[in-house]
Each structure stands twice: as structure tokens, then as C-alpha cells.
C-alpha atoms as a PDB file:
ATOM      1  CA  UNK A   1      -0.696 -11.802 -27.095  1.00  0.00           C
ATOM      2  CA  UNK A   2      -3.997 -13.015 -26.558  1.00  0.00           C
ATOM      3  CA  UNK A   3      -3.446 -14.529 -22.883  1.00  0.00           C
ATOM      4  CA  UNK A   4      -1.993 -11.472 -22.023  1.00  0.00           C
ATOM      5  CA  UNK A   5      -4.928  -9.359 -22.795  1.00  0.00           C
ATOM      6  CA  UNK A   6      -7.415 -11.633 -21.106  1.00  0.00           C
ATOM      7  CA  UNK A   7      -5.131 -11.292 -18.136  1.00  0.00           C
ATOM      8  CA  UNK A   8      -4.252  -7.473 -17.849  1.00  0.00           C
ATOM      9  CA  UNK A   9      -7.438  -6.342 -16.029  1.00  0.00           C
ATOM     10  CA  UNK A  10      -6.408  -8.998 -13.558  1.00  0.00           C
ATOM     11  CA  UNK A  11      -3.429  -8.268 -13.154  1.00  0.00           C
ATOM     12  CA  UNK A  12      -4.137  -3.948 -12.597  1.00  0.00           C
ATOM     13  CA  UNK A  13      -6.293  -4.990 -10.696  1.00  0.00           C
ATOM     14  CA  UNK A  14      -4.170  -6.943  -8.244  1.00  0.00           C
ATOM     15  CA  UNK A  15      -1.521  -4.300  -8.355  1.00  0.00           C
ATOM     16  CA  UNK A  16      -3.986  -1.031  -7.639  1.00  0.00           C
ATOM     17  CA  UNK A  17      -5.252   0.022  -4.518  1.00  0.00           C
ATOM     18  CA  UNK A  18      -4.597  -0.191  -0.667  1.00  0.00           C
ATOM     19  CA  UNK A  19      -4.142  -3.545   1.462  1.00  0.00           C
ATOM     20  CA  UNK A  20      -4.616  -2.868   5.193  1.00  0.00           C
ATOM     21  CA  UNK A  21      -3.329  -5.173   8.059  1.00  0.00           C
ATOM     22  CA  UNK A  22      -3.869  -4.476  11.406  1.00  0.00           C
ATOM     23  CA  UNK A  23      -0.930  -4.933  14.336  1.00  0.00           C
ATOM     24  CA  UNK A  24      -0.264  -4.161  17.422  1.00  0.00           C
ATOM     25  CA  UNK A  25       2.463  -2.150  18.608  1.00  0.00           C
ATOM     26  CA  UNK A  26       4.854  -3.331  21.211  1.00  0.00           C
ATOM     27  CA  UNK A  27       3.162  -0.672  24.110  1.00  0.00           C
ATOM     28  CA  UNK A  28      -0.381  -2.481  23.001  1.00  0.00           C
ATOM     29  CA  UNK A  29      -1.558   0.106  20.721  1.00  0.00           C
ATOM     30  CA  UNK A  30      -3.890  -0.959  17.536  1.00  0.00           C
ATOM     31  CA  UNK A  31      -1.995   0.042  14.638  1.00  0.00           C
ATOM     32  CA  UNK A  32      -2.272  -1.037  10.586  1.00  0.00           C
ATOM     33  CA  UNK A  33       0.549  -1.614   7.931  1.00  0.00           C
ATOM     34  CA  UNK A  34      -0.918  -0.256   4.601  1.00  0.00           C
ATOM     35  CA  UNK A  35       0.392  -0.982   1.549  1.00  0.00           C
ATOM     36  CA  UNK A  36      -0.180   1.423  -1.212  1.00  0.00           C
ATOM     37  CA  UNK A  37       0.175   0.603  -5.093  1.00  0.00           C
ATOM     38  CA  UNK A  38       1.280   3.604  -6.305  1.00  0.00           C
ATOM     39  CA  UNK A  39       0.032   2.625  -9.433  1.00  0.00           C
ATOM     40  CA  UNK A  40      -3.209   4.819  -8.807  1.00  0.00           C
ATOM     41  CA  UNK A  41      -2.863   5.418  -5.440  1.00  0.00           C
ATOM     42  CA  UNK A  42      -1.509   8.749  -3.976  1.00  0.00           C
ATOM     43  CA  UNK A  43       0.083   9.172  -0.498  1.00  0.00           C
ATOM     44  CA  UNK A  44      -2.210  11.179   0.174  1.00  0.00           C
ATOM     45  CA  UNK A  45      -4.396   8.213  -0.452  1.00  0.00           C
ATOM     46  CA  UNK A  46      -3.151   6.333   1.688  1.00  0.00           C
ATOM     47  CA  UNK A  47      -3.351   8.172   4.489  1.00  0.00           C
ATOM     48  CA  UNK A  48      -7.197   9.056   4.065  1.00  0.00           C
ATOM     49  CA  UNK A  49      -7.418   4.987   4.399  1.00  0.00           C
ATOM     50  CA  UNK A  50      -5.915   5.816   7.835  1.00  0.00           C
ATOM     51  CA  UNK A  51      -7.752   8.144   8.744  1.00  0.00           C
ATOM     52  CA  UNK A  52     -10.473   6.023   8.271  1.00  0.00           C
ATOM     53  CA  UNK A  53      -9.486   2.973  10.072  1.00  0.00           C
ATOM     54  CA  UNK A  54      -8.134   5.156  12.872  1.00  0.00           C
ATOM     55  CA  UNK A  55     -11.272   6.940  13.764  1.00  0.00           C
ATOM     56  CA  UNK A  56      -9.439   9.341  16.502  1.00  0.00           C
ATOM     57  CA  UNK A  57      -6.374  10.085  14.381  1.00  0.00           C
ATOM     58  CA  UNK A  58      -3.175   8.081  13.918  1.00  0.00           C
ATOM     59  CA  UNK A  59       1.117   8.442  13.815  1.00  0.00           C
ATOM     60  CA  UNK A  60       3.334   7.307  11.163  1.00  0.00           C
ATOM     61  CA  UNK A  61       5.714   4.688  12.836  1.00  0.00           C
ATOM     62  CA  UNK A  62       8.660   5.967  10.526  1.00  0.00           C
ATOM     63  CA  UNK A  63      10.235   2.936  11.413  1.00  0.00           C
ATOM     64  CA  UNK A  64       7.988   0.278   9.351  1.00  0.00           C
ATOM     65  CA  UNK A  65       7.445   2.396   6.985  1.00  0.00           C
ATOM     66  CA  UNK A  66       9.125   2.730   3.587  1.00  0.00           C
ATOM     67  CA  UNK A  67       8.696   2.784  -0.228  1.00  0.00           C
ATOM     68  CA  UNK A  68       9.247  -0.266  -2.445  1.00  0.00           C
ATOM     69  CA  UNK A  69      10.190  -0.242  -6.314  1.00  0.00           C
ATOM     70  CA  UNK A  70      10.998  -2.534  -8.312  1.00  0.00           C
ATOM     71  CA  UNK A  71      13.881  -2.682 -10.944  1.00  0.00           C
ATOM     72  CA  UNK A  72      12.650  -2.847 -14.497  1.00  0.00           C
ATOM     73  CA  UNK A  73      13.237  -5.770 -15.663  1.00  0.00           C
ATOM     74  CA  UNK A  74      13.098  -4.909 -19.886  1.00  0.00           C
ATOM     75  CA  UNK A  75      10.196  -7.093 -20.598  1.00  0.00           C
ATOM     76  CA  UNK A  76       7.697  -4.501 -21.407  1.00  0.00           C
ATOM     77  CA  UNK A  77       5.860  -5.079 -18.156  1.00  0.00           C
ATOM     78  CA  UNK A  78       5.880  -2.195 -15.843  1.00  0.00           C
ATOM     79  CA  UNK A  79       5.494  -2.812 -11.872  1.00  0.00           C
ATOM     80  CA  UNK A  80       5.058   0.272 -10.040  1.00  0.00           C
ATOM     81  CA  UNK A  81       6.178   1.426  -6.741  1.00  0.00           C
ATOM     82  CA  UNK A  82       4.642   0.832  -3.738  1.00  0.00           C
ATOM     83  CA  UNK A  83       4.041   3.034  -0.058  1.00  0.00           C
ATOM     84  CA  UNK A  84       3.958   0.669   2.912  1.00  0.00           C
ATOM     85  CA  UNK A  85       3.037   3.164   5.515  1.00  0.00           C
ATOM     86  CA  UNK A  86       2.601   1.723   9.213  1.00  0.00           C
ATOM     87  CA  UNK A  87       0.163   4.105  11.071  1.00  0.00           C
ATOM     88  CA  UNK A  88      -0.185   3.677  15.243  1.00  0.00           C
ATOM     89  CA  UNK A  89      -3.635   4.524  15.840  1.00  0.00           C
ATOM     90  CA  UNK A  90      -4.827   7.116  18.847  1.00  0.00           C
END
């Protein structure tokens, strides 16, 4: 029990927040594939962090983006969903 609470900050911590990676779409535009712990992370969130890495406004690319969860697996250890949201910048 002891490891484990000497790792649980690490471990929130690695699971919380938003990842951004940029790409480029096939037509050459800049564009970023966030990924969004929903942990405490909104959608809303998320799309702020677009905002801001777009600086002229951005589109979803519905295509790349979708929602991940993950089955629970009856260990006591919780993994919470996560956004991946692929925004084509203006």
C-alpha cells in the first residue's frame, strides 16, 4: 500500500491534462491532435487549448476525432476517459 501512495501523484498526474501534437493535413494546413484526460479536463477545455494554438480560429476534423474509455478492469484503479479532438487550424 505504501508504493502505491508514493506513486499516485505520479500517476494523476500523467493521466490529467491536455497533450498537443501538431500535423498537417493532407491540403497542407497546420492542424493539432489533442488529447484530453477527461479526468479534469472538460471539452470545453480542450477546445480553449485550440483556440490557443490556433490563433485565427480552427475546425474539428470529425474524422480523427473520437472519445476513448477504457473498460474497468475490477482492480480498484480507475482510468478515465479520454477526448482526442483533431482541430485544422485557419
Amino acid at each position: 500500500m505504501k508504493k502505491i501512495s508514493c506513486l499516485l501523484p505520479f500517476l494523476l498526474s500523467a493521466c490529467a491534462g491536455i497533450q498537443a501534437t501538431p500535423y498537417t493535413t493532407h491540403s497542407g494546413n497546420a492542424g493539432y491532435q489533442l488529447t484530453c484526460s477527461e479526468f479534469n479536463t472538460t471539452l470545453e477545455k480542450c477546445k480553449a487549448k485550440a483556440s490557443e494554438l490556433c490563433g485565427h480560429g480552427f475546425d474539428v476534423d470529425k474524422t480523427l476525432s473520437y472519445r476513448e474509455t477504457f473498460a474497468d478492469s475490477g482492480d480498484g484503479i480507475y482510468m478515465p476517459a479520454r477526448q482526442h479532438l483533431a482541430v485544422i487550424c485557419h
